[in-house]
N, C-alpha and C. Protein backbone atom coordinates (compact mmCIF):
# COMPACT_ATOMS: atom_id res chain seq x y z
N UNK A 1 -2.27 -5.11 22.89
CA UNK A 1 -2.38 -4.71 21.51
C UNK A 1 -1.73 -5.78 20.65
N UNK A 2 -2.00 -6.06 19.35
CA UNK A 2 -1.77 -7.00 18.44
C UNK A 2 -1.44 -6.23 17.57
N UNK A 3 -0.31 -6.36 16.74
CA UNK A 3 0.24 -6.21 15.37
C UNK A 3 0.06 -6.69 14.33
N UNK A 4 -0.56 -6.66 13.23
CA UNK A 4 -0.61 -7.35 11.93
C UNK A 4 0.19 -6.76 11.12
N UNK A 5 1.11 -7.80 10.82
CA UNK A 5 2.12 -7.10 10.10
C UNK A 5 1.97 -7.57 8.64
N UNK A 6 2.17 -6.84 7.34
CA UNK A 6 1.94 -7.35 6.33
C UNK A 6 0.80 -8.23 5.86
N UNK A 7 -0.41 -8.06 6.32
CA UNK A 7 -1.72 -8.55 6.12
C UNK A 7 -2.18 -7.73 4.72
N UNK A 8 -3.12 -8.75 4.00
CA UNK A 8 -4.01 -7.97 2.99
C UNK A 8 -4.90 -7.50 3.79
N UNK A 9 -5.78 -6.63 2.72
CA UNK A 9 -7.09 -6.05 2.87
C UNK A 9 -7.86 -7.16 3.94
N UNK A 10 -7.91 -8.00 3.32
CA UNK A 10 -9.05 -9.14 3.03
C UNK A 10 -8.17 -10.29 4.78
N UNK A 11 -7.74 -10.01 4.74
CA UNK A 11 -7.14 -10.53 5.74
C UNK A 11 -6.87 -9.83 7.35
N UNK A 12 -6.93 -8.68 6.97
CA UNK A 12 -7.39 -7.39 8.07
C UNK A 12 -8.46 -7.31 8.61
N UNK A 13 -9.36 -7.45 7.41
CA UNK A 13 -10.83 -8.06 7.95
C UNK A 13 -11.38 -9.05 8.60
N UNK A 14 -11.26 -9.94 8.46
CA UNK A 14 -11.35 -11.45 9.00
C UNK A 14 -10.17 -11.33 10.40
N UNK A 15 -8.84 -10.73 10.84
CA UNK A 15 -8.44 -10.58 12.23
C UNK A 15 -9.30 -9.57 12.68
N UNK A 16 -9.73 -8.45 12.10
CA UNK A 16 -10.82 -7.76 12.92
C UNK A 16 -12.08 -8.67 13.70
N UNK A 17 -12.71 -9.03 12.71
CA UNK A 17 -13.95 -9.80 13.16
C UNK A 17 -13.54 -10.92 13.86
N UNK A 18 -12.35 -11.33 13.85
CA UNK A 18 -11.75 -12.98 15.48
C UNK A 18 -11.42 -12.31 16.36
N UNK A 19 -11.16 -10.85 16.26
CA UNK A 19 -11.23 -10.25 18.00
C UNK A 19 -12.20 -9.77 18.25
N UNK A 20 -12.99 -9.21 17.26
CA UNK A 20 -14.19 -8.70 18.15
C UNK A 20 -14.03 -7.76 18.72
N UNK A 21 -13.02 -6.97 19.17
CA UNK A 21 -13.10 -5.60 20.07
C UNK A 21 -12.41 -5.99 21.23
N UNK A 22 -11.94 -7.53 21.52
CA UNK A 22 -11.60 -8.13 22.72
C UNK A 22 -10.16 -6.92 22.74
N UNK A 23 -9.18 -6.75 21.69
CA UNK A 23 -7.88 -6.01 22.07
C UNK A 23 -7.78 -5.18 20.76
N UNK A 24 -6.54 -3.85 20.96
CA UNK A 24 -6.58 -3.09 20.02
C UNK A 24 -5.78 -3.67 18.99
N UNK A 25 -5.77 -3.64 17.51
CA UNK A 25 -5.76 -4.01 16.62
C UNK A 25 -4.57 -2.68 16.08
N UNK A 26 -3.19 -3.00 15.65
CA UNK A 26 -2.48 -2.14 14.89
C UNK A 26 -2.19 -2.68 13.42
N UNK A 27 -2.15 -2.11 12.53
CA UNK A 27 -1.98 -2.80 10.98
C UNK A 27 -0.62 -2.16 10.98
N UNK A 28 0.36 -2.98 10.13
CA UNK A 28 1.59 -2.10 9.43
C UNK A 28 1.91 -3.23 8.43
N UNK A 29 2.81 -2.26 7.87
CA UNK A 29 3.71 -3.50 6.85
C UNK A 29 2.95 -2.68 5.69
N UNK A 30 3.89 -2.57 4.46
CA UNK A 30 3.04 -2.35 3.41
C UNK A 30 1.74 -1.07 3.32
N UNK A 31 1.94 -0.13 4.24
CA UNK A 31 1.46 0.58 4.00
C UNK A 31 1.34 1.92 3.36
N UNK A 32 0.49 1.74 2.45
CA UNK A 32 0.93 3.28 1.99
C UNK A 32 -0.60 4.33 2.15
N UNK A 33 -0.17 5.81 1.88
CA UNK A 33 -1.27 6.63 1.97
C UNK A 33 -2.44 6.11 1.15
N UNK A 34 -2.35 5.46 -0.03
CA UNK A 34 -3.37 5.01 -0.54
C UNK A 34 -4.17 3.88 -0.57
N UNK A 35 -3.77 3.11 0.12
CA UNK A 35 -4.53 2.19 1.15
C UNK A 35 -5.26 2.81 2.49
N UNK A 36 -4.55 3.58 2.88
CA UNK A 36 -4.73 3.82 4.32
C UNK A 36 -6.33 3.98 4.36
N UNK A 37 -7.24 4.51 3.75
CA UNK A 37 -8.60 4.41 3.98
C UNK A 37 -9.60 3.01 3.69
N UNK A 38 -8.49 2.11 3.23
CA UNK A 38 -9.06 0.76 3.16
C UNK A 38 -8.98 0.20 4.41
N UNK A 39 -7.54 0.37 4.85
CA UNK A 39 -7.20 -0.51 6.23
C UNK A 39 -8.20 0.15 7.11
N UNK A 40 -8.44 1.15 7.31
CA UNK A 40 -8.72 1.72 8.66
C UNK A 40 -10.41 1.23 8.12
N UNK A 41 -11.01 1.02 6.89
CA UNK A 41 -12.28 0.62 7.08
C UNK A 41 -12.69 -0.66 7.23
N UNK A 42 -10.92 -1.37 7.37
CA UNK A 42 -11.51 -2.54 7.75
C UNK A 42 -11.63 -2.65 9.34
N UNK A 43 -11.63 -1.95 9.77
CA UNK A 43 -11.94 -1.94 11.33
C UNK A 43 -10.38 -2.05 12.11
N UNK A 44 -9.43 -1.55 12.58
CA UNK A 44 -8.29 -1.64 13.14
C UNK A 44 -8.22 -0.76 13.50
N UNK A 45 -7.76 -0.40 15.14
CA UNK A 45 -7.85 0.94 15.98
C UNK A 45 -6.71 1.13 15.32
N UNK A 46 -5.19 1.16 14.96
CA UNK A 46 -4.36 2.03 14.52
C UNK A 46 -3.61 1.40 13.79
N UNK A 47 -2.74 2.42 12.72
CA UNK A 47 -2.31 1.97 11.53
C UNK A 47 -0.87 3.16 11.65
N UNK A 48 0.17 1.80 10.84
CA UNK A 48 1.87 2.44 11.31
C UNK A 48 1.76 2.45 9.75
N UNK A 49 2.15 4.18 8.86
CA UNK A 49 2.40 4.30 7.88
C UNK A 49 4.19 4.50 7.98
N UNK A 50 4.80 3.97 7.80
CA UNK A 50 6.13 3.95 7.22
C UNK A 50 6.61 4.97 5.95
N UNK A 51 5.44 4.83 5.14
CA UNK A 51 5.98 5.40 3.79
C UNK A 51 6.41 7.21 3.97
N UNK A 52 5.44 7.91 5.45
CA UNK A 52 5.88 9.35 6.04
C UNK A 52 7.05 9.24 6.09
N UNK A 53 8.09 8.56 6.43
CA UNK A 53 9.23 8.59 7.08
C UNK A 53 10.24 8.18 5.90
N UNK A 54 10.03 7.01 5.36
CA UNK A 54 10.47 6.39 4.29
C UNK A 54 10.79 7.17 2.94
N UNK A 55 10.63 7.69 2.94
CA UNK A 55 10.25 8.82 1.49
C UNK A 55 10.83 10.37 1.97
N UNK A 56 10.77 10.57 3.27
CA UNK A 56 11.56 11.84 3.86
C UNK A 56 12.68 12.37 3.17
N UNK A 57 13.31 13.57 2.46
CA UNK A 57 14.38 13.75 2.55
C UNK A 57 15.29 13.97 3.71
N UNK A 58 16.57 13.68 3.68
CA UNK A 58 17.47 13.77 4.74
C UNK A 58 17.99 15.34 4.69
N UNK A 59 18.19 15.85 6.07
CA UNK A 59 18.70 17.29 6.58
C UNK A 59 19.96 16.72 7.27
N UNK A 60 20.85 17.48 7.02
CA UNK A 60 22.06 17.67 7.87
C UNK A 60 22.24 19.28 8.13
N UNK A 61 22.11 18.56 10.32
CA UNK A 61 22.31 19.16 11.28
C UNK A 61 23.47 19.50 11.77
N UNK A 62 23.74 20.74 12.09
CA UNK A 62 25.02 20.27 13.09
C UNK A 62 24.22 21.52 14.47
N UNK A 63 24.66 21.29 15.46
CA UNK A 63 24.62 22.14 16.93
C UNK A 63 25.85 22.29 17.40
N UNK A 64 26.33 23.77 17.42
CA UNK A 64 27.70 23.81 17.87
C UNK A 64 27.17 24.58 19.57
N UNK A 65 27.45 23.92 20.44
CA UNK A 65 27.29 24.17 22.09
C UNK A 65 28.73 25.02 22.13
N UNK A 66 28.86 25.96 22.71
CA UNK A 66 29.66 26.96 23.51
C UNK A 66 30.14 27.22 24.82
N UNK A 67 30.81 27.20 25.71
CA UNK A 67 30.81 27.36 27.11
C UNK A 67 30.74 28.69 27.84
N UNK A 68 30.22 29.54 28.26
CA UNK A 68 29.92 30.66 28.81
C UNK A 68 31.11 31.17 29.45
């Protein structure tokens, strides 16, 4: 698998079409939900959105374990 990290549109396209299908193709960098239907039509088996995680609010956990 190959990573393109921080690629344009236009540049996603053109590494799609120099592999050809030879290996799987991941996009990241710069991605957001509103791209995401650009990247993926530029042909790339999978795409790392960051911005799910990035944008998360934080929870504080605690687990208090007990001994029987």
């Amino acid at each position: 698998m190959l990573l393109l990290d921080n690629l344009g549109d236009e540049e996603l396209r053109r590494a799609v079409q120099h592999v050809r299908g030879r290996v799987p193709l991941e996009a990241s960098g710069g991605m957001t939900l509103d791209r995401l239907p650009r990247v993926a039509a530029a042909g790339v088996d999978y795409v790392s959105v960051g911005a799910l995680t990035h944008s998360a609010p934080a929870v504080d956990l605690s687990l208090m374990v007990e001994g029987a």
